[in-house]
PDB file of N, CA and C in Angstrom:
ATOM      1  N   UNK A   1      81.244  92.223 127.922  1.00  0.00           N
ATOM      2  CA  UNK A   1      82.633  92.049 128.193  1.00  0.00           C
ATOM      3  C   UNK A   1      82.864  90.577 128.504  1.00  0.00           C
ATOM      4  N   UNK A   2      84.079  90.029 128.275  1.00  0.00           N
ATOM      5  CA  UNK A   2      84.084  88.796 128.311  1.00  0.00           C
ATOM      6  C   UNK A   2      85.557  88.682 129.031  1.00  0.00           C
ATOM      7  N   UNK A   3      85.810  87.716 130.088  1.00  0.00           N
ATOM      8  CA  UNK A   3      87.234  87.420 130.962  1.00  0.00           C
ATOM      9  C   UNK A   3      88.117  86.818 129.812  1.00  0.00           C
ATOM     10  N   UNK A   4      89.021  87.461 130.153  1.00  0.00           N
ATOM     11  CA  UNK A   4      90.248  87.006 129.452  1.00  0.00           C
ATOM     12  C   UNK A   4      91.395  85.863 130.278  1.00  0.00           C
ATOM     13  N   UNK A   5      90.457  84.850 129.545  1.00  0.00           N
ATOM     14  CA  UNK A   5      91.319  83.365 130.465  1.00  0.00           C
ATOM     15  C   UNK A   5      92.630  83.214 130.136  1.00  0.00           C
ATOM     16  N   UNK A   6      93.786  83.684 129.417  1.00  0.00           N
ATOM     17  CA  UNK A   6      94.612  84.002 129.462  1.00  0.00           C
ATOM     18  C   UNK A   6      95.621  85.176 130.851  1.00  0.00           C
ATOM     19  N   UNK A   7      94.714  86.202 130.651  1.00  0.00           N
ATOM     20  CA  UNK A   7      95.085  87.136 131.590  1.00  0.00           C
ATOM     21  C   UNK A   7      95.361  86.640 133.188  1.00  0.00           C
ATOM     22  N   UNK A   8      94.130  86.352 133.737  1.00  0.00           N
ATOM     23  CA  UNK A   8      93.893  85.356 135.004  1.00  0.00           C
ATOM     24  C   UNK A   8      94.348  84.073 135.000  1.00  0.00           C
ATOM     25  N   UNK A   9      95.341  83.243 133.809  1.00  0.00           N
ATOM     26  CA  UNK A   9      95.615  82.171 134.515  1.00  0.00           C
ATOM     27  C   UNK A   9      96.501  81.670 135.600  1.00  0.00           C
ATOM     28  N   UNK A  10      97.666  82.535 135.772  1.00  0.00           N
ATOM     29  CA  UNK A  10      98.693  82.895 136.971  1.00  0.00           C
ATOM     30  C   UNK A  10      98.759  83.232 138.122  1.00  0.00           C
ATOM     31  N   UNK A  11      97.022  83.843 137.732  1.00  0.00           N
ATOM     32  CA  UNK A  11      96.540  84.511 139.238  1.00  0.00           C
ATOM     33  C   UNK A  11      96.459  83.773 140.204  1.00  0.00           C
ATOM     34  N   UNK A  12      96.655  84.382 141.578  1.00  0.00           N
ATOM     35  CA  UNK A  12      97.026  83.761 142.596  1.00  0.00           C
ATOM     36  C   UNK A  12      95.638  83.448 143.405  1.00  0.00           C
ATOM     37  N   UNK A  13      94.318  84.007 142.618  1.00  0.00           N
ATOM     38  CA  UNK A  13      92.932  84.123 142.800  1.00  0.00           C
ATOM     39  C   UNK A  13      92.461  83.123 142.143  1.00  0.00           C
ATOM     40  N   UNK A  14      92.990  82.376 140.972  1.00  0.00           N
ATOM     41  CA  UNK A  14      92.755  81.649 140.418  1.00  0.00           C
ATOM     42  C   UNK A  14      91.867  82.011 139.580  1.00  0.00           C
ATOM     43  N   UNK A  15      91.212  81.469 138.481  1.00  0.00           N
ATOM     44  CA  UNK A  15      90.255  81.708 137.358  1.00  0.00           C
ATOM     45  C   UNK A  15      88.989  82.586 137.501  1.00  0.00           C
ATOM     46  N   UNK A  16      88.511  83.598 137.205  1.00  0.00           N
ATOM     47  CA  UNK A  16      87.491  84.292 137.394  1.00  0.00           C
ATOM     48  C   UNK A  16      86.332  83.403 137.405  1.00  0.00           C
ATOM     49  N   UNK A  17      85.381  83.756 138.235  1.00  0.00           N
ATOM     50  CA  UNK A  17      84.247  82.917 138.258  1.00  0.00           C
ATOM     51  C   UNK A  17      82.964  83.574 137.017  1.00  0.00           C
ATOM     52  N   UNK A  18      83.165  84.672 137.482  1.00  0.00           N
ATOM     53  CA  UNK A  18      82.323  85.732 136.096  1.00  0.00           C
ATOM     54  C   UNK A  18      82.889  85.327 134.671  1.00  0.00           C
ATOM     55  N   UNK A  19      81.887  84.811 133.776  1.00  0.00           N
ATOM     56  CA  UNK A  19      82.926  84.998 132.264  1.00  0.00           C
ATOM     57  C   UNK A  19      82.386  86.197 131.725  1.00  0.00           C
ATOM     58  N   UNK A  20      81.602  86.517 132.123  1.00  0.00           N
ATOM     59  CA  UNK A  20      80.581  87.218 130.905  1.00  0.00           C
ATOM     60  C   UNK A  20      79.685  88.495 131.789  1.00  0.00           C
ATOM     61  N   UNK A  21      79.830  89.688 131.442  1.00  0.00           N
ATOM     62  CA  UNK A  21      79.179  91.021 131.946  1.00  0.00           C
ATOM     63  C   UNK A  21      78.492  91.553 130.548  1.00  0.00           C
ATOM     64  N   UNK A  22      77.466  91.870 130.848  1.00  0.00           N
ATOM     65  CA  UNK A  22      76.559  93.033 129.778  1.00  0.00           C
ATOM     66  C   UNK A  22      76.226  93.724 130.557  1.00  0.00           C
ATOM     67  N   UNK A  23      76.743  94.922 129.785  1.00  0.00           N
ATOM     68  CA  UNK A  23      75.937  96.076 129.898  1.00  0.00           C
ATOM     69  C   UNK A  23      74.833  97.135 129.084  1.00  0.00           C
ATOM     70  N   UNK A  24      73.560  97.155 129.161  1.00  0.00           N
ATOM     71  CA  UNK A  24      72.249  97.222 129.200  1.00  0.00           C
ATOM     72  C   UNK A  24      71.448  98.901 129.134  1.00  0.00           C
ATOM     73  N   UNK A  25      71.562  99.166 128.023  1.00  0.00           N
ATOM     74  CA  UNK A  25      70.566 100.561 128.343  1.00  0.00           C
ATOM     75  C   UNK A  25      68.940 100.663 127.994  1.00  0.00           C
ATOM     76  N   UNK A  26      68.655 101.069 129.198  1.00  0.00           N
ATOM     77  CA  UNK A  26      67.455 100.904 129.516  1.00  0.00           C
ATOM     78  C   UNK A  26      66.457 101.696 129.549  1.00  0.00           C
ATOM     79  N   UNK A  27      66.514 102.784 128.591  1.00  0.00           N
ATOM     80  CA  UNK A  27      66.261 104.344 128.868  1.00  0.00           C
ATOM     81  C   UNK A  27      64.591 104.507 130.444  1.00  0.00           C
ATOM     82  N   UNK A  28      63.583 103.585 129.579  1.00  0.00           N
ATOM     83  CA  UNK A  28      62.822 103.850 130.654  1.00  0.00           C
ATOM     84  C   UNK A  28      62.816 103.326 131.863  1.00  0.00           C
ATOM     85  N   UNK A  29      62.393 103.974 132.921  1.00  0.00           N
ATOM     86  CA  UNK A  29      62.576 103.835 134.726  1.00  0.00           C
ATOM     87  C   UNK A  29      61.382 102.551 134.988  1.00  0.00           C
ATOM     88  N   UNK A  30      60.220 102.326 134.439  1.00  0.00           N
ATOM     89  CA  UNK A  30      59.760 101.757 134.648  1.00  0.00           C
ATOM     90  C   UNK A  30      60.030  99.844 134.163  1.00  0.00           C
ATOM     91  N   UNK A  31      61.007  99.961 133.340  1.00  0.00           N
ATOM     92  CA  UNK A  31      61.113  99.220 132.790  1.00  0.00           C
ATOM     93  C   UNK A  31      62.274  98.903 133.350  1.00  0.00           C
ATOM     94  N   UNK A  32      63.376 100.017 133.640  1.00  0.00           N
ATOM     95  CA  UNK A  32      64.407  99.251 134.623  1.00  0.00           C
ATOM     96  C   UNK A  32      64.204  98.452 135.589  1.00  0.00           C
ATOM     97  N   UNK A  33      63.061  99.338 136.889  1.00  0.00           N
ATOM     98  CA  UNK A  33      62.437  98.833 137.784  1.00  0.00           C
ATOM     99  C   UNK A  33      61.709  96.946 137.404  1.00  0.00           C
ATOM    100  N   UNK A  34      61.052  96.485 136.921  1.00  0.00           N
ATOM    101  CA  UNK A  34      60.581  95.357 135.975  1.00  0.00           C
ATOM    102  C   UNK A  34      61.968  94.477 136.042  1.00  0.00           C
ATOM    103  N   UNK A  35      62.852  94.900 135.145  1.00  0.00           N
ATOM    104  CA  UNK A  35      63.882  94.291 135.143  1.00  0.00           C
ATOM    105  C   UNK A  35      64.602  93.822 135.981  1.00  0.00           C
ATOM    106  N   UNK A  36      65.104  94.793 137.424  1.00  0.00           N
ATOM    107  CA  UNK A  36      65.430  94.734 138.312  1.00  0.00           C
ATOM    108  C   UNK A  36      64.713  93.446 139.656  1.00  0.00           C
ATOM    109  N   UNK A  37      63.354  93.708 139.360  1.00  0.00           N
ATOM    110  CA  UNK A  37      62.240  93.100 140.472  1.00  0.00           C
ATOM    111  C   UNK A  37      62.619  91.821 139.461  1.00  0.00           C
ATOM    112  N   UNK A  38      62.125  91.387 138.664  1.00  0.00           N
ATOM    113  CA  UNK A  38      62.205  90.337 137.811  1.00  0.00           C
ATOM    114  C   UNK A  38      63.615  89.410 138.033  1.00  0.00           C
ATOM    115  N   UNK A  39      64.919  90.142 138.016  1.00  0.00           N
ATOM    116  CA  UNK A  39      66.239  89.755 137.894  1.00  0.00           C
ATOM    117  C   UNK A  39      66.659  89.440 136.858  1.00  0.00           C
ATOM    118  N   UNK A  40      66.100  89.958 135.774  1.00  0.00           N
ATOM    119  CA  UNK A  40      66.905  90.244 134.179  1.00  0.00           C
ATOM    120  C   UNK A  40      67.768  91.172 134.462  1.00  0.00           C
ATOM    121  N   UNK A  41      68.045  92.086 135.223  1.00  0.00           N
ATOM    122  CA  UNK A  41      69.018  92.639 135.484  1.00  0.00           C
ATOM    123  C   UNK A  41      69.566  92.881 137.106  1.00  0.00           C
ATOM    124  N   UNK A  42      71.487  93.451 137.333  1.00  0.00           N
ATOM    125  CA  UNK A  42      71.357  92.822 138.366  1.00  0.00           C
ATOM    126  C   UNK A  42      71.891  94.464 139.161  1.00  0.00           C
ATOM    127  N   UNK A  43      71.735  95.667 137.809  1.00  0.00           N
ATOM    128  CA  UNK A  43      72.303  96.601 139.039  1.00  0.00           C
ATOM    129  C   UNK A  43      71.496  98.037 137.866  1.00  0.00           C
ATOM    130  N   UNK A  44      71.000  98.664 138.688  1.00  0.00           N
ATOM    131  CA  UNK A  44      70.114  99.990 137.507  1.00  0.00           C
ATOM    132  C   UNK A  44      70.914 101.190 138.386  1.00  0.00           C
ATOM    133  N   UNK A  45      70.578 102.422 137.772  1.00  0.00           N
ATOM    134  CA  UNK A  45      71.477 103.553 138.186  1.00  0.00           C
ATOM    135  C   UNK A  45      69.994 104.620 137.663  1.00  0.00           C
ATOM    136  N   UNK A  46      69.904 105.222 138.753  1.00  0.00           N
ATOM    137  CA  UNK A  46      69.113 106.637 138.407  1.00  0.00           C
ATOM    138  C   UNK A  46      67.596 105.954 138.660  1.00  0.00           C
ATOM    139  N   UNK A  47      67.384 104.694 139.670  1.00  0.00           N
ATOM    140  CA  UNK A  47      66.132 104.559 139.788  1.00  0.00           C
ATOM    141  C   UNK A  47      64.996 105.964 139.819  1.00  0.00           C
ATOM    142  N   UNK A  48      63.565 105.168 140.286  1.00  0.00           N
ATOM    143  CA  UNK A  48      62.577 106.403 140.186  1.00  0.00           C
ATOM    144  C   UNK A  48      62.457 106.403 141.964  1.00  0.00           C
ATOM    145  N   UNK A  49      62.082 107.234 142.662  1.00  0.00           N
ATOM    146  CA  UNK A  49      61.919 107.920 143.771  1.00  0.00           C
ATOM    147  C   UNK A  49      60.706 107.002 144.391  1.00  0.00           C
ATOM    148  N   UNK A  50      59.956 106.891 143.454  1.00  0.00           N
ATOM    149  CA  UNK A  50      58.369 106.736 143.755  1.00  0.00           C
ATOM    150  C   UNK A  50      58.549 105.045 143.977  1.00  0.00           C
ATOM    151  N   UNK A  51      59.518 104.101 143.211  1.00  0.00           N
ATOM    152  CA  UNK A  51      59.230 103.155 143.646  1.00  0.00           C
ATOM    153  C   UNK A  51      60.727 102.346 144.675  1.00  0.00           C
ATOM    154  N   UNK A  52      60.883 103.283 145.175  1.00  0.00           N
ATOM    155  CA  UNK A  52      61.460 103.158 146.333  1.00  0.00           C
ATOM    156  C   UNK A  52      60.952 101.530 147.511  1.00  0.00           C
ATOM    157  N   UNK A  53      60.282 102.024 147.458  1.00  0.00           N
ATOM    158  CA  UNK A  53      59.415 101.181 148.653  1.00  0.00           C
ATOM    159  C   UNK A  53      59.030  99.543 148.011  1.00  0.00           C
ATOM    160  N   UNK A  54      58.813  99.171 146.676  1.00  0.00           N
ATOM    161  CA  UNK A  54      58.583  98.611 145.653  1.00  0.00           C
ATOM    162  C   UNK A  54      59.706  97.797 145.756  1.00  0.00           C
ATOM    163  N   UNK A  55      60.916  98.634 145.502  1.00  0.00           N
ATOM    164  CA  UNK A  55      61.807  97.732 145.020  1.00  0.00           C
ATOM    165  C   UNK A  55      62.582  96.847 146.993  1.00  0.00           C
ATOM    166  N   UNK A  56      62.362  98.027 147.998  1.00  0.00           N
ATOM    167  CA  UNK A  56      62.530  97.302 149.478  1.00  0.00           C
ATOM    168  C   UNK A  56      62.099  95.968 149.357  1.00  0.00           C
ATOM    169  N   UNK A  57      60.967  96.334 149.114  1.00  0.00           N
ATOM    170  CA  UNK A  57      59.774  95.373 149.789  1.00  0.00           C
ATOM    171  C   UNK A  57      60.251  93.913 148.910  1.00  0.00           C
ATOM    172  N   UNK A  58      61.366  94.017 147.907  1.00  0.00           N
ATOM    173  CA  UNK A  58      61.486  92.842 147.090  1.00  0.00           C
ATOM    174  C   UNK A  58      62.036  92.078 147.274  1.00  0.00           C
ATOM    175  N   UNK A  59      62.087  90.796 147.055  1.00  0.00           N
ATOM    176  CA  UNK A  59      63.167  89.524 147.807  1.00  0.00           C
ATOM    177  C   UNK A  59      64.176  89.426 146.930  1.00  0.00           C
ATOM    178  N   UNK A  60      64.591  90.171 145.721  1.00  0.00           N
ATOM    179  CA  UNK A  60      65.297  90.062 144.823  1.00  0.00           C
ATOM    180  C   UNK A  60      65.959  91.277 144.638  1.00  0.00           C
ATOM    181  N   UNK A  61      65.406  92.204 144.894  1.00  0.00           N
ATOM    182  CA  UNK A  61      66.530  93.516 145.058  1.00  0.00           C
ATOM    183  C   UNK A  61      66.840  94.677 146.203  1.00  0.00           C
ATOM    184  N   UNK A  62      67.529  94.569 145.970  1.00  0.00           N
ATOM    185  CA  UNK A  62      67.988  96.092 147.677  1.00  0.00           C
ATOM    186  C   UNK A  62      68.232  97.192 146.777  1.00  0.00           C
ATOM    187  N   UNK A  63      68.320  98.356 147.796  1.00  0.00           N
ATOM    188  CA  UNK A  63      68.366  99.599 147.491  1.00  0.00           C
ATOM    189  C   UNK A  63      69.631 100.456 147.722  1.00  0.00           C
ATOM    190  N   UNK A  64      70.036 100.947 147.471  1.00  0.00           N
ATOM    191  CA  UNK A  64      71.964 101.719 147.528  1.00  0.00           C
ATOM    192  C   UNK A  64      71.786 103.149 147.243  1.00  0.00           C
ATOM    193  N   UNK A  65      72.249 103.912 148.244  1.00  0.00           N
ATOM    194  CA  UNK A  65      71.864 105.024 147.787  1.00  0.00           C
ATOM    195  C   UNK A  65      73.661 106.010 147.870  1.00  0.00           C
ATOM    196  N   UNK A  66      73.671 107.312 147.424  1.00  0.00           N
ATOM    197  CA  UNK A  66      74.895 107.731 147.746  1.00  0.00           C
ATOM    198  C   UNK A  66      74.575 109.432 146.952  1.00  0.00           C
ATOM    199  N   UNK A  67      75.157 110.471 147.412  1.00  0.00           N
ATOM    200  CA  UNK A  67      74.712 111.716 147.726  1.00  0.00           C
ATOM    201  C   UNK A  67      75.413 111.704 146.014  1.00  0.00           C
ATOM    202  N   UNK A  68      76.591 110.991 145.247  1.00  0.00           N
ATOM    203  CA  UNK A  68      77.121 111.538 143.814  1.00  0.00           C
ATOM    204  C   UNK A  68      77.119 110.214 143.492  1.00  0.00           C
ATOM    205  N   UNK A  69      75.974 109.354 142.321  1.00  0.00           N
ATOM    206  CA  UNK A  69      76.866 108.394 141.767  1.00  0.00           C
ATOM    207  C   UNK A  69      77.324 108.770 140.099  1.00  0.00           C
ATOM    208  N   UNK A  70      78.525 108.679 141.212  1.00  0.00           N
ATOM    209  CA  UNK A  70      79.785 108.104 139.878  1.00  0.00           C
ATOM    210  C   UNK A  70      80.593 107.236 139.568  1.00  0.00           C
ATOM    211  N   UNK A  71      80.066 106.473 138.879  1.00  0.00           N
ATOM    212  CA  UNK A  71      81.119 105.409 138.553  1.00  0.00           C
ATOM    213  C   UNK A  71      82.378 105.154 138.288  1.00  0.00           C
ATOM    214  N   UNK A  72      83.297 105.294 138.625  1.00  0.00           N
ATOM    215  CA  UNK A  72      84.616 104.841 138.578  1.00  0.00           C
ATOM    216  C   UNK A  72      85.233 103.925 138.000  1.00  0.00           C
ATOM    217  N   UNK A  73      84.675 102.982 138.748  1.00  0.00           N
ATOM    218  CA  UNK A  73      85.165 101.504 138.641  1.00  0.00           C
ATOM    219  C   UNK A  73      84.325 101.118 138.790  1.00  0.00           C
ATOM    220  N   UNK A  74      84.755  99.690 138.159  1.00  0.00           N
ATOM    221  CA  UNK A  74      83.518  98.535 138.871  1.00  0.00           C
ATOM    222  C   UNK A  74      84.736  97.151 139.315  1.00  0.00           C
ATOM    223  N   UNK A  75      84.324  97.186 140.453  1.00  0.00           N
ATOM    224  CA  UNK A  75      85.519  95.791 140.965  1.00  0.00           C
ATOM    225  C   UNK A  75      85.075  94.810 141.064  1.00  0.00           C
ATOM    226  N   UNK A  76      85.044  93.775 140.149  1.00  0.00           N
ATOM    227  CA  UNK A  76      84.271  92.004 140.547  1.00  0.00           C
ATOM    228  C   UNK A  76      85.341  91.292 140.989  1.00  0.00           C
ATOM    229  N   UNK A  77      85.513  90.635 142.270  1.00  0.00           N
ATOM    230  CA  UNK A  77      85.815  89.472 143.163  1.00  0.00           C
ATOM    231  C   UNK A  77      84.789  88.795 143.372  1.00  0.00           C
ATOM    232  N   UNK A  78      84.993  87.595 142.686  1.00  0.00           N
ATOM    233  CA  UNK A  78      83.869  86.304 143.420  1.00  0.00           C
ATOM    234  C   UNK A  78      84.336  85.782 144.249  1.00  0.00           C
ATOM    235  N   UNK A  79      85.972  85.945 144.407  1.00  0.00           N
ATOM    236  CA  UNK A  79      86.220  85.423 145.939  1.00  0.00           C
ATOM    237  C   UNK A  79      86.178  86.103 147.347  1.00  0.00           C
ATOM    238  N   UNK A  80      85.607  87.430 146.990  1.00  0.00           N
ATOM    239  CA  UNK A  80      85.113  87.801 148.489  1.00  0.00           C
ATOM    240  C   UNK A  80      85.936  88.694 149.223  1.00  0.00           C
ATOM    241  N   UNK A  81      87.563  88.831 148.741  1.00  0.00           N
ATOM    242  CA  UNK A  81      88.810  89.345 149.318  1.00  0.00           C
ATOM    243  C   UNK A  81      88.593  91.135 149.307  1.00  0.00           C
ATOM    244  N   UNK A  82      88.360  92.076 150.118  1.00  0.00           N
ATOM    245  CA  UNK A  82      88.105  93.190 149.830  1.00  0.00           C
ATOM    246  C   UNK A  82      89.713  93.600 148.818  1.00  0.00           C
ATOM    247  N   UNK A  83      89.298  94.553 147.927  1.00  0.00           N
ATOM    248  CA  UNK A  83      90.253  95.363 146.712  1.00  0.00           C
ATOM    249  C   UNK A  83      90.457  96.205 148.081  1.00  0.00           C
ATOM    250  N   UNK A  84      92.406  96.209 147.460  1.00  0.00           N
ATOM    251  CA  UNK A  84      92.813  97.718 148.075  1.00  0.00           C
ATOM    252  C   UNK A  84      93.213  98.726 146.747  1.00  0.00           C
ATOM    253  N   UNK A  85      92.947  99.541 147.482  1.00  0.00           N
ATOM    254  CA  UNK A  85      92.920 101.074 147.016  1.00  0.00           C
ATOM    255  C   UNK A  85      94.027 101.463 147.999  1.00  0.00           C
ATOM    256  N   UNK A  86      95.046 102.274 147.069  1.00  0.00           N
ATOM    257  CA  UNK A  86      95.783 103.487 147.667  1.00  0.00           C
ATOM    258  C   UNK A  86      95.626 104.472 148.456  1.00  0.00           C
TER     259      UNK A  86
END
């Protein structure tokens, strides 16, 4: 996906700092994990259980957990301002 510098130029946020998002399928877990520890990538979904502790222990990635993920949205602010929601 790519920012539409048109869209954001009025904004009162001023110019997106992100130009550019990929999104990445990765079928195997071990290879997400790799990716993740490495920082070729910067967010995996459906990690493995087992390397839990692996990915803690890393200076490059944290762990997020939540009882349903479902994606919704995805909200990027590089300026930091929390999104409201209704």
């Amino acid at each position: 996906m790519e920012a539409n510098q048109d869209y954001w130029k009025d904004s009162p946020k001023g110019m997106p700092k992100i130009k550019t998002i990929v999104f990445r399928t990765i079928p195997e877990t071990t290879t997400q994990i790799a990716e993740l520890l490495s920082g070729g990538v910067d967010i995996i979904r459906n990690g493995s259980a087992d390397q839990i502790e692996v990915v803690k222990s890393s200076s490059n990635a944290g762990i997020s957990a939540t009882k349903i993920l479902r994606v919704n949205s995805l909200v990027l602010d590089s300026a930091g301002v929390p999104a409201r929601h209704p």
